[in-house]
Protein backbone atom coordinates (compact mmCIF):
# COMPACT_ATOMS: atom_id res chain seq x y z
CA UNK A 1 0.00 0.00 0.00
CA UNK A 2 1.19 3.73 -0.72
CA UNK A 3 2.51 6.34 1.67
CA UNK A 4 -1.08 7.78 1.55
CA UNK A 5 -3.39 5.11 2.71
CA UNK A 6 -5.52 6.12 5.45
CA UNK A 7 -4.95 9.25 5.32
CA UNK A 8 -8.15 11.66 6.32
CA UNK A 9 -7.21 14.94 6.57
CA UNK A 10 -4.51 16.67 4.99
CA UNK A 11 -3.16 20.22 5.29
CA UNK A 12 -0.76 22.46 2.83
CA UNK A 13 2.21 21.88 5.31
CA UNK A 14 1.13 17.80 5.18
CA UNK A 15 1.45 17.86 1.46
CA UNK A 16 4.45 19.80 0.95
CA UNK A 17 6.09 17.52 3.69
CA UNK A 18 5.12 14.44 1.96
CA UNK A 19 6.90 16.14 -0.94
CA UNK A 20 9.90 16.62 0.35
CA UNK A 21 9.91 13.08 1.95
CA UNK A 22 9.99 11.81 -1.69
CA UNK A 23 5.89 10.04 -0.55
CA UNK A 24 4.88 12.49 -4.03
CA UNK A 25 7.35 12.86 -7.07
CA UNK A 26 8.35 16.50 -7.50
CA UNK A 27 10.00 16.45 -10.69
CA UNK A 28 11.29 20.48 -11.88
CA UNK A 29 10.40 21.26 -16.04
CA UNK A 30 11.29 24.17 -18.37
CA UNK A 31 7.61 25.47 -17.50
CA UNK A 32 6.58 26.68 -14.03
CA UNK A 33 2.95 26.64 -15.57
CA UNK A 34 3.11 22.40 -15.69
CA UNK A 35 4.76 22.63 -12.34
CA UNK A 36 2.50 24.16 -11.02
CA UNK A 37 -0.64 22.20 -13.28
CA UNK A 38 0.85 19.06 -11.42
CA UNK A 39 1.28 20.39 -8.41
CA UNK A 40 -2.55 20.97 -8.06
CA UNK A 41 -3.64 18.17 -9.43
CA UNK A 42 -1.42 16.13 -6.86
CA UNK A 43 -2.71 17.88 -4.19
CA UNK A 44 -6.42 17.15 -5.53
CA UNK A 45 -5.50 13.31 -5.16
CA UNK A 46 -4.34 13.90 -1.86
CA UNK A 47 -6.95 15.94 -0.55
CA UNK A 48 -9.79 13.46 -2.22
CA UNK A 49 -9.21 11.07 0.15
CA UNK A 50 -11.16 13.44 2.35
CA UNK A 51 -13.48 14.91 0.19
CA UNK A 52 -14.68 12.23 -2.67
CA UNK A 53 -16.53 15.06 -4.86
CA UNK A 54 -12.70 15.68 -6.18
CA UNK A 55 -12.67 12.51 -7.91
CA UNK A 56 -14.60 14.19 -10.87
CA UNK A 57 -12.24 16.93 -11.18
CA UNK A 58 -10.44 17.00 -14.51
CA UNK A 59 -8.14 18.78 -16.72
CA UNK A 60 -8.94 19.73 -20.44
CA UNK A 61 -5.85 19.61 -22.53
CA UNK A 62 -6.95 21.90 -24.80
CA UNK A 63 -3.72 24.34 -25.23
CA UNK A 64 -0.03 23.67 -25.41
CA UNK A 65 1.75 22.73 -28.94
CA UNK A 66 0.45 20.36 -30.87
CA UNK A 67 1.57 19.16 -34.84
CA UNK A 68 -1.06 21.03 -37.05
CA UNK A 69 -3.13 18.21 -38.12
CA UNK A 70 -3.79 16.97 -34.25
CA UNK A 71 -4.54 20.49 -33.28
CA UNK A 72 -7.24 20.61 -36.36
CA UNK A 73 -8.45 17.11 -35.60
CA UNK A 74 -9.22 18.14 -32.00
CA UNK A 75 -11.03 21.23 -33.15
CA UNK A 76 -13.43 19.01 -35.21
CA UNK A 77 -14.48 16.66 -32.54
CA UNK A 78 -15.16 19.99 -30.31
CA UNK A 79 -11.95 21.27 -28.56
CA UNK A 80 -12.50 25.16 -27.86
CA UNK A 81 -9.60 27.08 -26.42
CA UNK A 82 -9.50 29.41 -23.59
CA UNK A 83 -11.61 26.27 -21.16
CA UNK A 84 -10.63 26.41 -17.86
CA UNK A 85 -7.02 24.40 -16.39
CA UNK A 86 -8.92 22.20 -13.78
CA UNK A 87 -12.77 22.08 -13.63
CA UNK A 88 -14.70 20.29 -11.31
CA UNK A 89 -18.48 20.16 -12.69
CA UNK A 90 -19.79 19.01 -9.58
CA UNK A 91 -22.16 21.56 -7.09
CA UNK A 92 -21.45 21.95 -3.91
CA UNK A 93 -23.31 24.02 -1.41
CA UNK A 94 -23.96 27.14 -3.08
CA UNK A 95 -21.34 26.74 -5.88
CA UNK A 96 -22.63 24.92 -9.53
CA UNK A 97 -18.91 23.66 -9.59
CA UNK A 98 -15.33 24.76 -9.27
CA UNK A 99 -13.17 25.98 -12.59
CA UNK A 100 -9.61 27.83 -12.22
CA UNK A 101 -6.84 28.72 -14.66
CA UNK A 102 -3.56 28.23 -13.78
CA UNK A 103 -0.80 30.59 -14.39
CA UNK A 104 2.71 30.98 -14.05
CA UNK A 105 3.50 34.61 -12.09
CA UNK A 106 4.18 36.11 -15.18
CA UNK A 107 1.26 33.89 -17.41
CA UNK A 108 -1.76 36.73 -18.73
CA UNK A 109 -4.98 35.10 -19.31
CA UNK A 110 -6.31 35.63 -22.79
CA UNK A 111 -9.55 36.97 -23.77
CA UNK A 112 -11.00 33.40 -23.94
CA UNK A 113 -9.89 32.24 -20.73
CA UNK A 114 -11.35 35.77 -19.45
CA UNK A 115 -14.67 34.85 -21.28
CA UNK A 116 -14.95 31.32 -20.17
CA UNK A 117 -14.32 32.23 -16.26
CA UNK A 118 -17.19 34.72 -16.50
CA UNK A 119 -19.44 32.49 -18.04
CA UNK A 120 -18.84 29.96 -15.78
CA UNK A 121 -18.99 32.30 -13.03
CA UNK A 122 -22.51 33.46 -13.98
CA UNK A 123 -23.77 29.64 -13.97
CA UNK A 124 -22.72 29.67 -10.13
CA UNK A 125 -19.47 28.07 -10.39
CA UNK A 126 -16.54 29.32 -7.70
CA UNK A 127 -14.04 30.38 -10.22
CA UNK A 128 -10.24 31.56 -9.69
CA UNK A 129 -6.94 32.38 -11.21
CA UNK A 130 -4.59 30.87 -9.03
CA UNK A 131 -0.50 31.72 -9.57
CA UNK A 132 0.64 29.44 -6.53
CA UNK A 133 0.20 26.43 -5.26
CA UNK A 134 -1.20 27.88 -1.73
CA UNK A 135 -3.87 30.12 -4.06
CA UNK A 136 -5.07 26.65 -5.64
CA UNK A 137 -5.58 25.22 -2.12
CA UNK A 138 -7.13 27.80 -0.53
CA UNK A 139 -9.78 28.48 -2.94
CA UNK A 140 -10.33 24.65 -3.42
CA UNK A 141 -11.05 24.89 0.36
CA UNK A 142 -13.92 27.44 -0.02
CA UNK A 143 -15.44 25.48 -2.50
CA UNK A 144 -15.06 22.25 -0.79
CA UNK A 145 -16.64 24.08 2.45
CA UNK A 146 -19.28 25.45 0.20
CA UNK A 147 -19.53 28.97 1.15
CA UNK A 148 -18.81 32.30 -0.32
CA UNK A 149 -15.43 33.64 0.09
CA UNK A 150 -16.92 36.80 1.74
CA UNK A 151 -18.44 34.59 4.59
């Protein structure tokens, strides 16, 4: 059995120690974006131990390079760009679901990443731009609690 099992609850300063134990690979790349992409997303495995609902969370892998014909062969079966980096399509309390883009601290979003959080946020989902790991979590955690960051 993993490092993991039976774990129930797990904080930021859990995680990042698990990390450093070598219990989760952190592997550097040439782009702090998919550092910090898998960073999240190994933090949502970690953390859905405790809260199941992340199990539907999912990334769409709709940007990065591509050769031309797969780009235009995703296109056709529907691919749009500017979807959100993680989206959770799940409600929760008073949220429809959870969507966030994830950017480097010098990434801009692009005017169809800016359309597609405001969409989204108008159906009721919790949306975020998150730049850091610890941003990720703690809006993760309002959704997951299912209140209103204000409250």
């Amino acid at each position: 059995m993993g490092a993991l099992e039976g774990t129930q609850r797990m904080s930021l300063a859990d995680y990042r120690a698990l990390v450093a134990k070598g219990a989760v690979a952190k592997v550097k790349r040439a782009s702090p974006e998919e550092d910090l992409h898998r960073a999240c997303f190994d933090l949502v495995r970690v953390l859905s131990l405790r809260y199941p609902i992340l199990r539907w969370m999912v990334h769409y892998p709709a940007g990065g390079k591509r050769p031309k014909g797969e780009a235009g062969k995703l296109k056709a079966m529907g691919a749009k760009p500017g979807v959100p980096d993680l989206v959770l399509p799940r409600r929760n309390g008073q949220y429809t679901g959870f969507a966030t883009e994830l950017k480097s601290t010098t990434g801009r979003l692009s005017d169809d990443q800016r359309d597609w959080l405001a969409a989204l946020d108008e159906e009721g989902y919790l949306t975020a731009v998150c730049r850091t790991l610890e941003e990720f979590h703690d809006v993760l955690l309002v959704f997951l609690k299912g209140h209103s960051v204000d409250s």
